[in-house]
PDB file of N, CA and C in Angstrom:
ATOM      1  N   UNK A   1      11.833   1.025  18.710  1.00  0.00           N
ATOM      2  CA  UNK A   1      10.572   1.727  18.532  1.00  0.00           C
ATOM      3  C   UNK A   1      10.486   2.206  17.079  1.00  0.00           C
ATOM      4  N   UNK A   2       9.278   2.096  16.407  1.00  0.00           N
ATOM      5  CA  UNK A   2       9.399   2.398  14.966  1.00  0.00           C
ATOM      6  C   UNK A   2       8.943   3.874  15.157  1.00  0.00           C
ATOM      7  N   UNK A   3       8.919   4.376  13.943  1.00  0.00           N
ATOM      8  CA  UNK A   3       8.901   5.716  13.694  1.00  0.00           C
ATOM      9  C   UNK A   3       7.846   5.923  12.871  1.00  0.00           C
ATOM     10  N   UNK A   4       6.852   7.043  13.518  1.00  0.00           N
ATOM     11  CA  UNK A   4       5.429   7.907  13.270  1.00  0.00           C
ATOM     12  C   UNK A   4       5.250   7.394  11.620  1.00  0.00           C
ATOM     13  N   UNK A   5       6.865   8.102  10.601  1.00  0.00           N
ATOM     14  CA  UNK A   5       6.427   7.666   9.532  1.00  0.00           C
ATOM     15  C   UNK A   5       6.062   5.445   9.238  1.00  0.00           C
ATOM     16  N   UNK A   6       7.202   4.956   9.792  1.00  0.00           N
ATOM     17  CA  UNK A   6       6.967   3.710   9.968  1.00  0.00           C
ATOM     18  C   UNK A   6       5.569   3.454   9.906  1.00  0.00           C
ATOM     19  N   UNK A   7       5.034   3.414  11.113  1.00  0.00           N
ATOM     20  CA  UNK A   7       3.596   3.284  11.717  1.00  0.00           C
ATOM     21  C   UNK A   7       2.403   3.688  10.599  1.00  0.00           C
ATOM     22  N   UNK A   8       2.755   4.880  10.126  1.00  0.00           N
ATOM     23  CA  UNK A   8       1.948   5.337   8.935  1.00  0.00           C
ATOM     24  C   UNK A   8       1.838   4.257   8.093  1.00  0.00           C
ATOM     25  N   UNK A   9       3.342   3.957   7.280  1.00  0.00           N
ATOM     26  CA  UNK A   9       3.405   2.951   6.242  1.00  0.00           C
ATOM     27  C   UNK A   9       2.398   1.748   6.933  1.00  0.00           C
ATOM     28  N   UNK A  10       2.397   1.184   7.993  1.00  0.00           N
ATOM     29  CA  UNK A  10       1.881   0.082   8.438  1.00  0.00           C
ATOM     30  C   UNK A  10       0.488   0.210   8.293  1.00  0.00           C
ATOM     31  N   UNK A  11      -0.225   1.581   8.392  1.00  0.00           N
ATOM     32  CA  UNK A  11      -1.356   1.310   8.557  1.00  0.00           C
ATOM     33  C   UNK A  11      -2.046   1.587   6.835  1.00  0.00           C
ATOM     34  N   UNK A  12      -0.939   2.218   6.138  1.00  0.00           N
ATOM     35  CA  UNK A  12      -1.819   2.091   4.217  1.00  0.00           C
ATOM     36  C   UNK A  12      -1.715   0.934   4.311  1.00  0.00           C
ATOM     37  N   UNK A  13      -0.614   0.162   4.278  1.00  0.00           N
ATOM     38  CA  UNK A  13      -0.495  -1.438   4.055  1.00  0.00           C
ATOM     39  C   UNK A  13      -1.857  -2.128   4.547  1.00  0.00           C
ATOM     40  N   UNK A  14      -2.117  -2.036   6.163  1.00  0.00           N
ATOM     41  CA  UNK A  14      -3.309  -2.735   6.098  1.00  0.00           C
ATOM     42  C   UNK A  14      -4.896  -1.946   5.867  1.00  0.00           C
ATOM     43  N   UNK A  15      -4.800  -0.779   5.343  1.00  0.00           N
ATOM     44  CA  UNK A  15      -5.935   0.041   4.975  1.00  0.00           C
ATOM     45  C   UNK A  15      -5.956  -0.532   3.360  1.00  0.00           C
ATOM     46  N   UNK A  16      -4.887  -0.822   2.576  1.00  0.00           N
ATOM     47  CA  UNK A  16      -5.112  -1.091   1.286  1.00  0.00           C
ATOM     48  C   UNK A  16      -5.528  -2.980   0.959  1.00  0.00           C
ATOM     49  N   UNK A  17      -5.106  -3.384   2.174  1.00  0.00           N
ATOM     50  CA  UNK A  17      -5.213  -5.025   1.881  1.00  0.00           C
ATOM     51  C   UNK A  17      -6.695  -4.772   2.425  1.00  0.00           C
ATOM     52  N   UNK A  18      -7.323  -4.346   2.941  1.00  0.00           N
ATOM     53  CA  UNK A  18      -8.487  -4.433   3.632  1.00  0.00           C
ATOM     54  C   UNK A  18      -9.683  -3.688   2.364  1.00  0.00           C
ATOM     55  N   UNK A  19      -9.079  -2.598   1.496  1.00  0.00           N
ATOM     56  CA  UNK A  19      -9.539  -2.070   0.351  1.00  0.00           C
ATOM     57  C   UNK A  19      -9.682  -3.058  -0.973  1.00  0.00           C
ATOM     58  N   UNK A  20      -8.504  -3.835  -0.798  1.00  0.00           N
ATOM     59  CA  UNK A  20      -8.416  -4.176  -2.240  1.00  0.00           C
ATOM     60  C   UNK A  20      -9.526  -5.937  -1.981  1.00  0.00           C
ATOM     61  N   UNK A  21      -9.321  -6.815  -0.604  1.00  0.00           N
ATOM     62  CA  UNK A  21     -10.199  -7.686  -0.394  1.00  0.00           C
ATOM     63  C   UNK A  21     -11.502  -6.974  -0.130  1.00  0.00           C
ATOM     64  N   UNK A  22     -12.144  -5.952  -0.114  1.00  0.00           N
ATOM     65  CA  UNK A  22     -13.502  -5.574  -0.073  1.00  0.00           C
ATOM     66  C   UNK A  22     -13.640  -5.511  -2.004  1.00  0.00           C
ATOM     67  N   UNK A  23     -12.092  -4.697  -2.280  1.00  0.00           N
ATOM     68  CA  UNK A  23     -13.019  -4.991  -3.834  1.00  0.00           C
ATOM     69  C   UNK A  23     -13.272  -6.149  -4.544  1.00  0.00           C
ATOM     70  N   UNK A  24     -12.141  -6.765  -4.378  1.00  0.00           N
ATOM     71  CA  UNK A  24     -12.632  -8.435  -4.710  1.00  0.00           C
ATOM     72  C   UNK A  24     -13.722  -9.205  -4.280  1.00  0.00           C
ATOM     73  N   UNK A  25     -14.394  -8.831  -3.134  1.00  0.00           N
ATOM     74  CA  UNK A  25     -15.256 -10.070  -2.172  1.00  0.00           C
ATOM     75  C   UNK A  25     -16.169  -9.476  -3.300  1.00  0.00           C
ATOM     76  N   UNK A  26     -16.608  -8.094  -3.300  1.00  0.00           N
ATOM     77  CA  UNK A  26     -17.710  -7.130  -4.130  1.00  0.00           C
ATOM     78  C   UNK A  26     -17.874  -7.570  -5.571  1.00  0.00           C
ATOM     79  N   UNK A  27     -16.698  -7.713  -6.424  1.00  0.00           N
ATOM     80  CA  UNK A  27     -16.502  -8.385  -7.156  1.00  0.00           C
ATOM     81  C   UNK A  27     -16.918  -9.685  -8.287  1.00  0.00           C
ATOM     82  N   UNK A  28     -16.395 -10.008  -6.643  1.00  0.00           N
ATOM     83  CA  UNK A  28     -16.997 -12.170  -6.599  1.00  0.00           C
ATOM     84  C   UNK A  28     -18.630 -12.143  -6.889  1.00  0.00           C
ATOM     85  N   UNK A  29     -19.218 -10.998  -5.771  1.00  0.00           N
ATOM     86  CA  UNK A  29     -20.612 -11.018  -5.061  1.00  0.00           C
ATOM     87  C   UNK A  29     -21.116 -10.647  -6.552  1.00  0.00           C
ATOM     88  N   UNK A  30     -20.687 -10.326  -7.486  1.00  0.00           N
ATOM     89  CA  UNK A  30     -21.298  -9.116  -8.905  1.00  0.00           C
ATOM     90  C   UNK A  30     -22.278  -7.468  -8.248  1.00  0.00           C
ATOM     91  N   UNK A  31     -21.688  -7.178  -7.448  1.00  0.00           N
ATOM     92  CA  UNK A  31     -21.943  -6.024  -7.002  1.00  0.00           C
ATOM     93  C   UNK A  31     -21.392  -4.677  -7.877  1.00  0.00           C
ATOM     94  N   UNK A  32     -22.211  -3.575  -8.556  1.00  0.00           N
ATOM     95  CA  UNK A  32     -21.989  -2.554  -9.318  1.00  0.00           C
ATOM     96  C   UNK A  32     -20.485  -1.959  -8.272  1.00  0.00           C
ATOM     97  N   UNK A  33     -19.591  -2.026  -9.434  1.00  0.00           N
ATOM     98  CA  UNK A  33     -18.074  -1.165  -8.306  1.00  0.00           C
ATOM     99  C   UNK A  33     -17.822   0.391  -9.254  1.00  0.00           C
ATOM    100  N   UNK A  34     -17.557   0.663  -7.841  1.00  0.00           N
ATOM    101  CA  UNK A  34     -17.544   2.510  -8.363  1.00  0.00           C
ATOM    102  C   UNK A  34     -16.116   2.716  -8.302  1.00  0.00           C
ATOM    103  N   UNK A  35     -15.706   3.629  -9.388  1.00  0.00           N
ATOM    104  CA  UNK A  35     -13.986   3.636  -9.445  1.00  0.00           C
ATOM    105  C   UNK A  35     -13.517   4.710  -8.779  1.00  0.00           C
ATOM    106  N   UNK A  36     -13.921   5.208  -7.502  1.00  0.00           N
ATOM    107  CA  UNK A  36     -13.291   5.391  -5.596  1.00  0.00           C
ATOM    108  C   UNK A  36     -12.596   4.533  -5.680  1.00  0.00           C
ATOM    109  N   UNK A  37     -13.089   3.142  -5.255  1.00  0.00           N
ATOM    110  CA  UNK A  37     -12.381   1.989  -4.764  1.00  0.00           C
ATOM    111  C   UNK A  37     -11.674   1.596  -5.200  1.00  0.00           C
ATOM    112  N   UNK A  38     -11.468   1.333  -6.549  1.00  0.00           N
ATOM    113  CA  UNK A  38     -10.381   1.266  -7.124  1.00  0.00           C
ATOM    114  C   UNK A  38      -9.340   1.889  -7.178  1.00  0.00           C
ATOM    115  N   UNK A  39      -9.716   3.190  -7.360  1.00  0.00           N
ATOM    116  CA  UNK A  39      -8.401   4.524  -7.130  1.00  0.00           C
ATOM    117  C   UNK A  39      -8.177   4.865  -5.578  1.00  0.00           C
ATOM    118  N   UNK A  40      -8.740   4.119  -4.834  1.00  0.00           N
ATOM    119  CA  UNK A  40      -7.952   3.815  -3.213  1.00  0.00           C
ATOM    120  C   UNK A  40      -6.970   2.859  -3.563  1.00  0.00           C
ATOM    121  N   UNK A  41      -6.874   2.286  -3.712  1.00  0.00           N
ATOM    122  CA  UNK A  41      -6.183   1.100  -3.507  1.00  0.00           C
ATOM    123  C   UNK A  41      -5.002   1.161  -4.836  1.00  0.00           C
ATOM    124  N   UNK A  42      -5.419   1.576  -5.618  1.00  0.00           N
ATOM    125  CA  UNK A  42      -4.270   1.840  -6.315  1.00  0.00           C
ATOM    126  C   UNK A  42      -3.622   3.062  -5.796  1.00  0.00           C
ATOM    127  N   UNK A  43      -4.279   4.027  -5.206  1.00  0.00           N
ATOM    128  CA  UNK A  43      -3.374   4.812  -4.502  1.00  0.00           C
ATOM    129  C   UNK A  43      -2.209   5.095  -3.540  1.00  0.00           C
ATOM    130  N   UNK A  44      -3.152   3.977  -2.942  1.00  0.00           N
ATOM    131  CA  UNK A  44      -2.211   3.348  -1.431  1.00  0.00           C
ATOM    132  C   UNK A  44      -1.107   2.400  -2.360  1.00  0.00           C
ATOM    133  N   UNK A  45      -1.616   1.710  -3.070  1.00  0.00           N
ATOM    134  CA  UNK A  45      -0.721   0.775  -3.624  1.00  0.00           C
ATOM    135  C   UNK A  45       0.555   1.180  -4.462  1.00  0.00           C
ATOM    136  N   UNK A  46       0.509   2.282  -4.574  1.00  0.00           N
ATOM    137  CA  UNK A  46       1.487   3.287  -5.288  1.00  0.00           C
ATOM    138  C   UNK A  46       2.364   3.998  -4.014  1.00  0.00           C
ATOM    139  N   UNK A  47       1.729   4.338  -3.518  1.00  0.00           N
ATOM    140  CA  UNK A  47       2.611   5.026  -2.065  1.00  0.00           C
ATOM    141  C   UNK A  47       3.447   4.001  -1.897  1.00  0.00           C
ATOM    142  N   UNK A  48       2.978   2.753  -1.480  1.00  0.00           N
ATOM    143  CA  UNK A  48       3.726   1.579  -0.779  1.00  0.00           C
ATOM    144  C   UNK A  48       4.650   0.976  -1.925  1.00  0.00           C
ATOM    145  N   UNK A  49       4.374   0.926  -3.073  1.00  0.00           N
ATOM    146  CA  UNK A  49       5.435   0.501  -4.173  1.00  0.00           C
ATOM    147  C   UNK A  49       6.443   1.236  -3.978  1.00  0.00           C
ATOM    148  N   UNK A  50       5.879   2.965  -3.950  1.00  0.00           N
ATOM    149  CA  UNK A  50       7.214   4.004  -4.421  1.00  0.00           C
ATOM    150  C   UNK A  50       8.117   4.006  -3.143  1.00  0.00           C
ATOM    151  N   UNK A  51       7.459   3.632  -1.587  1.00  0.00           N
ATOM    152  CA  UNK A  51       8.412   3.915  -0.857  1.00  0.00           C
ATOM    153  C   UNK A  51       9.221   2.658  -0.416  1.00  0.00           C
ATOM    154  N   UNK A  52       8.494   1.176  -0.791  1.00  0.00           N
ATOM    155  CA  UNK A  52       9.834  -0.320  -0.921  1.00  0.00           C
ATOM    156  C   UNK A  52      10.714   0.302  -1.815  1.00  0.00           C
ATOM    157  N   UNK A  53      10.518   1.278  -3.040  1.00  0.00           N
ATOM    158  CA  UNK A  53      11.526   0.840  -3.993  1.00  0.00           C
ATOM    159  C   UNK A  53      12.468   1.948  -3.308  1.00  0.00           C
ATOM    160  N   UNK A  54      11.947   2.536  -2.676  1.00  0.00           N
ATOM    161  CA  UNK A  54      13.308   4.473  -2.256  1.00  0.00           C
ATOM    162  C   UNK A  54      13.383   3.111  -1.006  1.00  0.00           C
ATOM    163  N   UNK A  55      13.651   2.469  -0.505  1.00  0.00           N
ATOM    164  CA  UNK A  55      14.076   1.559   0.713  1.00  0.00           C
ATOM    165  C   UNK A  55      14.991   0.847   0.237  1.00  0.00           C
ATOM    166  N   UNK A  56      14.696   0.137  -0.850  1.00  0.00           N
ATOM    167  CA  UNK A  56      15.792  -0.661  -1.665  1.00  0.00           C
ATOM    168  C   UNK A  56      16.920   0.373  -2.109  1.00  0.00           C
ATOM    169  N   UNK A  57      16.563   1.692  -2.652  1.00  0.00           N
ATOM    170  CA  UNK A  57      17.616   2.310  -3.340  1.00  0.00           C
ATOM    171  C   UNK A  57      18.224   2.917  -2.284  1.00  0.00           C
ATOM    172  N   UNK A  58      17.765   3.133  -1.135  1.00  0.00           N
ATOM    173  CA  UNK A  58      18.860   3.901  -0.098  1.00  0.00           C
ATOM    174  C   UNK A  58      19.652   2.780   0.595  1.00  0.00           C
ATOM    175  N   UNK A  59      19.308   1.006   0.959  1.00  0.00           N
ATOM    176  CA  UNK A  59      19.813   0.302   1.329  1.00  0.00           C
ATOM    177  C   UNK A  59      21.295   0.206   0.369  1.00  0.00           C
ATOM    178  N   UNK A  60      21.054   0.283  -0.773  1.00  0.00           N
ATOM    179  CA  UNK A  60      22.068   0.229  -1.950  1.00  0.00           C
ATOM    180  C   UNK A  60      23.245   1.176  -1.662  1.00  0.00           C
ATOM    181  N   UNK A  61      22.296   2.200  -1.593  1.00  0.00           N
ATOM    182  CA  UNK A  61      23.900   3.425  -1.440  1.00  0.00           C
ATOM    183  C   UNK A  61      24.470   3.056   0.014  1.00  0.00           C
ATOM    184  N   UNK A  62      24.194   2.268   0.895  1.00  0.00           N
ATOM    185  CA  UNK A  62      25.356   2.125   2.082  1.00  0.00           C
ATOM    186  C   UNK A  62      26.077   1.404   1.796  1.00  0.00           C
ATOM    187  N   UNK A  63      27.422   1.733   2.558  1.00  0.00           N
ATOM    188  CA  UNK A  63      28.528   1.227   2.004  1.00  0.00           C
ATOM    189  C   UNK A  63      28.850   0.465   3.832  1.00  0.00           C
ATOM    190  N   UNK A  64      29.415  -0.532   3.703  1.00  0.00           N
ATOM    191  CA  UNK A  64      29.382  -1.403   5.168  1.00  0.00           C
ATOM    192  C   UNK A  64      30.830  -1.699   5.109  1.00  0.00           C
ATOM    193  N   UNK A  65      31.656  -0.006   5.921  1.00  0.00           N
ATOM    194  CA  UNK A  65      32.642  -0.261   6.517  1.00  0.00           C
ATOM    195  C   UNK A  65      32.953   1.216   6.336  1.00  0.00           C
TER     196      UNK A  65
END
């Protein structure tokens, strides 16, 4: 069973892929973009960077034995 925080992470992940393809489609379309949207998604996209990289660095400090 994953964990509340887990579940969280899962849902920026797909709240920011769902942010960042609305800003692109908007984009494509030449639709005026307001920089909200942008600073969503770089927001989320920062959460989710900073907490792969504290995942990688705590995998590191175990020692297997």
């Amino acid at each position: 069973m994953k964990s509340t925080f887990d579940l969280m992470r899962l849902w920026a992940m797909l709240t920011g892929l769902v942010l960042a393809a609305w800003y692109f489609a908007a984009l494509l379309m030449g639709a005026k973009q307001t920089e909200t949207l942008s600073m969503l998604v770089t927001a989320i996209g920062g959460f989710e960077l900073f907490h792969f990289a504290q995942d990688i660095w705590l995998k590191r400090g175990r020692t297997n034995g």
